[in-house]
Protein backbone atom coordinates (compact mmCIF):
# COMPACT_ATOMS: atom_id res chain seq x y z
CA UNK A 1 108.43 99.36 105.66
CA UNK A 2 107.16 99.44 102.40
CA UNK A 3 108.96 99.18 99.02
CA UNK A 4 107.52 100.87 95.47
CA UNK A 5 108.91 100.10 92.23
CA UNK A 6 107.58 102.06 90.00
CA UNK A 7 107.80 101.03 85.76
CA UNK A 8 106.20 102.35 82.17
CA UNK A 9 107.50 105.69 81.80
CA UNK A 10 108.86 106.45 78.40
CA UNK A 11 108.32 109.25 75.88
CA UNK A 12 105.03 109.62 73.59
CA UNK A 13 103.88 112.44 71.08
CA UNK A 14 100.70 114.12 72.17
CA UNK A 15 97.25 112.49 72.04
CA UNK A 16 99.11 108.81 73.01
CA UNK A 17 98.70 106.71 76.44
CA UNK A 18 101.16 105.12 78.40
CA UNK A 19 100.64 103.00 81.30
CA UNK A 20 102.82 102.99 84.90
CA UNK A 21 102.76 100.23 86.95
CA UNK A 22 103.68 100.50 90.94
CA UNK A 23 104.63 97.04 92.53
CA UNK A 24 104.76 97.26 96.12
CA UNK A 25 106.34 94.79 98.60
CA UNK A 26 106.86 94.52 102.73
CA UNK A 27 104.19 95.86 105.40
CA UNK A 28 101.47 96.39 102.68
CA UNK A 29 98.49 95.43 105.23
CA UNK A 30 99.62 98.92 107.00
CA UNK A 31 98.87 100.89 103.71
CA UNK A 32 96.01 102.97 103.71
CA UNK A 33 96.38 105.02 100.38
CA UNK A 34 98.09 104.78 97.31
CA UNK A 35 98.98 107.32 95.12
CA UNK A 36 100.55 109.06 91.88
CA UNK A 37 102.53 112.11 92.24
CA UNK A 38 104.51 114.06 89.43
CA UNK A 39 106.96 116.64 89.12
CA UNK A 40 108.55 118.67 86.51
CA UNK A 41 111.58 120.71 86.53
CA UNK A 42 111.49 123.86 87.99
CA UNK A 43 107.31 123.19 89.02
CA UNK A 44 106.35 122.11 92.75
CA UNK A 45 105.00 118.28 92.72
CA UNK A 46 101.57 117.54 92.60
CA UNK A 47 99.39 115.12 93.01
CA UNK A 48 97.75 113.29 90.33
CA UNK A 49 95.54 110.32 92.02
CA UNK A 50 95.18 108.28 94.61
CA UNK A 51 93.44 104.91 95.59
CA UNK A 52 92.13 102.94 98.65
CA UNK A 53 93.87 99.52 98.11
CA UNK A 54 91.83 98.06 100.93
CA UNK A 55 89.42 98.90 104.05
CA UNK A 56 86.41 100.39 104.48
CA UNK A 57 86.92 102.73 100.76
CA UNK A 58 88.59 100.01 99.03
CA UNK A 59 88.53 100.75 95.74
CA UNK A 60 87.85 104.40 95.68
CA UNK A 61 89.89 107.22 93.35
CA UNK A 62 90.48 110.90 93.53
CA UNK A 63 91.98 112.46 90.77
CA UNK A 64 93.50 115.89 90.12
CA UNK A 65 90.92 117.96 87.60
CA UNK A 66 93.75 118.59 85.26
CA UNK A 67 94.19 114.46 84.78
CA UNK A 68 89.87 113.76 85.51
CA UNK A 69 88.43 111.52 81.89
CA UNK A 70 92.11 110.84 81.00
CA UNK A 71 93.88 108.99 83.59
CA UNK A 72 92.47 106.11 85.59
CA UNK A 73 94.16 104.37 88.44
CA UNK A 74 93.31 101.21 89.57
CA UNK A 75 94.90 98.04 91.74
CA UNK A 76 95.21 94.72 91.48
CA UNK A 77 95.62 93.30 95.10
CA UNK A 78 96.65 90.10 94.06
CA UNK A 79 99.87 91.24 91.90
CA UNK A 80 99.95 94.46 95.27
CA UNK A 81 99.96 96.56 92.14
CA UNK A 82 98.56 99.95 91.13
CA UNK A 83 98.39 101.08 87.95
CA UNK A 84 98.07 104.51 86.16
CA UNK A 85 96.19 104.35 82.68
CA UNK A 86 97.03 107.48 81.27
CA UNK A 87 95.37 108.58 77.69
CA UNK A 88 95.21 111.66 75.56
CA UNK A 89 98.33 112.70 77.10
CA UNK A 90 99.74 116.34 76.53
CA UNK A 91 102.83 118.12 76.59
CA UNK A 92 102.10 119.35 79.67
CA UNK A 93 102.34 116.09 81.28
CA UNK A 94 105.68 115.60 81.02
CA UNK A 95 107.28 114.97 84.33
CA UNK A 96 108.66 112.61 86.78
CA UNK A 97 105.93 110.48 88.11
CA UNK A 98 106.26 109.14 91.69
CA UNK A 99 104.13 106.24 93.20
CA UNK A 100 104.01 106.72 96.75
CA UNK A 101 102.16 105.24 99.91
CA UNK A 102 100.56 106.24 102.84
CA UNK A 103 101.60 103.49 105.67
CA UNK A 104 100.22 103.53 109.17
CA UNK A 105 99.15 107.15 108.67
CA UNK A 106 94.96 108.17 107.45
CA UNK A 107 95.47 109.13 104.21
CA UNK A 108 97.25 112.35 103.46
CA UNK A 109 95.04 112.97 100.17
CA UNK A 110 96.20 114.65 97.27
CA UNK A 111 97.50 117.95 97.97
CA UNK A 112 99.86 116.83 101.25
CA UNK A 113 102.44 114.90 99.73
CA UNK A 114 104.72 115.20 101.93
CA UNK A 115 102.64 113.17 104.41
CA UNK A 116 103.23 110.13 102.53
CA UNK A 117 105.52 107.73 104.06
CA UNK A 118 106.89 105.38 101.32
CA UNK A 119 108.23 106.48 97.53
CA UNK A 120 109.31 105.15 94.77
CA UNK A 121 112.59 106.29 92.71
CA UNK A 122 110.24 107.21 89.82
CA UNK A 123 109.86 107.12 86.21
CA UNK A 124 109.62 109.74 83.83
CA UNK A 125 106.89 110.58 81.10
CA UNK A 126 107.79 112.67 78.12
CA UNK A 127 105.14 113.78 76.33
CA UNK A 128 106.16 115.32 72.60
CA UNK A 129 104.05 117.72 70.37
């Protein structure tokens, strides 16, 4: 079992950054993926990155195109944080972000959320013109 907190949301005009943090606790040596997911109302949820906290692609990030050169993800496996830099934000990424994990599973990538085993309660980013 794995536990996500997720923190950071809050609201921000256009063209500002905000930054989410995703602690996770428990059975984190059975993780293999990490991962941001967001969804606004009325809209499906989609994914927005994911990282390989540890293995053979520690380290590596996938992004969604609509988020590539303005969000960054990254961990920190001593805190068992991952973090999402987000910059030049825009109105139309205003939503409930999600982190979620991928425990004892290969990882489910970006587009098969539902795969993911282990979610947060999320946060939400509002994002003002």
């Amino acid at each position: 079992q794995v536990k996500l907190v997720e923190s950071g949301g809050g609201s921000v005009q256009t063209g500002g950054s905000l930054r989410l943090t995703c602690a996770a606790s428990g059975s984190l040596v059975s993780i293999d993926c990490m991962g941001w997911f967001r969804q606004a109302p009325g809209k499906e949820r989609e994914g927005v990155a994911i990282i390989y906290p540890r293995g053979t692609y520690s380290g590596s990030s996938y992004y969604a195109d609509s988020v590539k050169a303005r969000f960054t993800i990254s961990q920190d496996s001593a805190e068992n944080t991952v973090t999402l830099l987000m910059n030049s934000l825009k109105p139309e990424d205003t939503a409930m972000y999600y982190c979620a994990a991928a425990s004892k599973i290969p990882c489910p990538g970006l587009n098969k959320s539902s795969r993911y085993t282990d979610w947060g309660q999320g946060t939400q980013v509002t994002v003002s013109t």
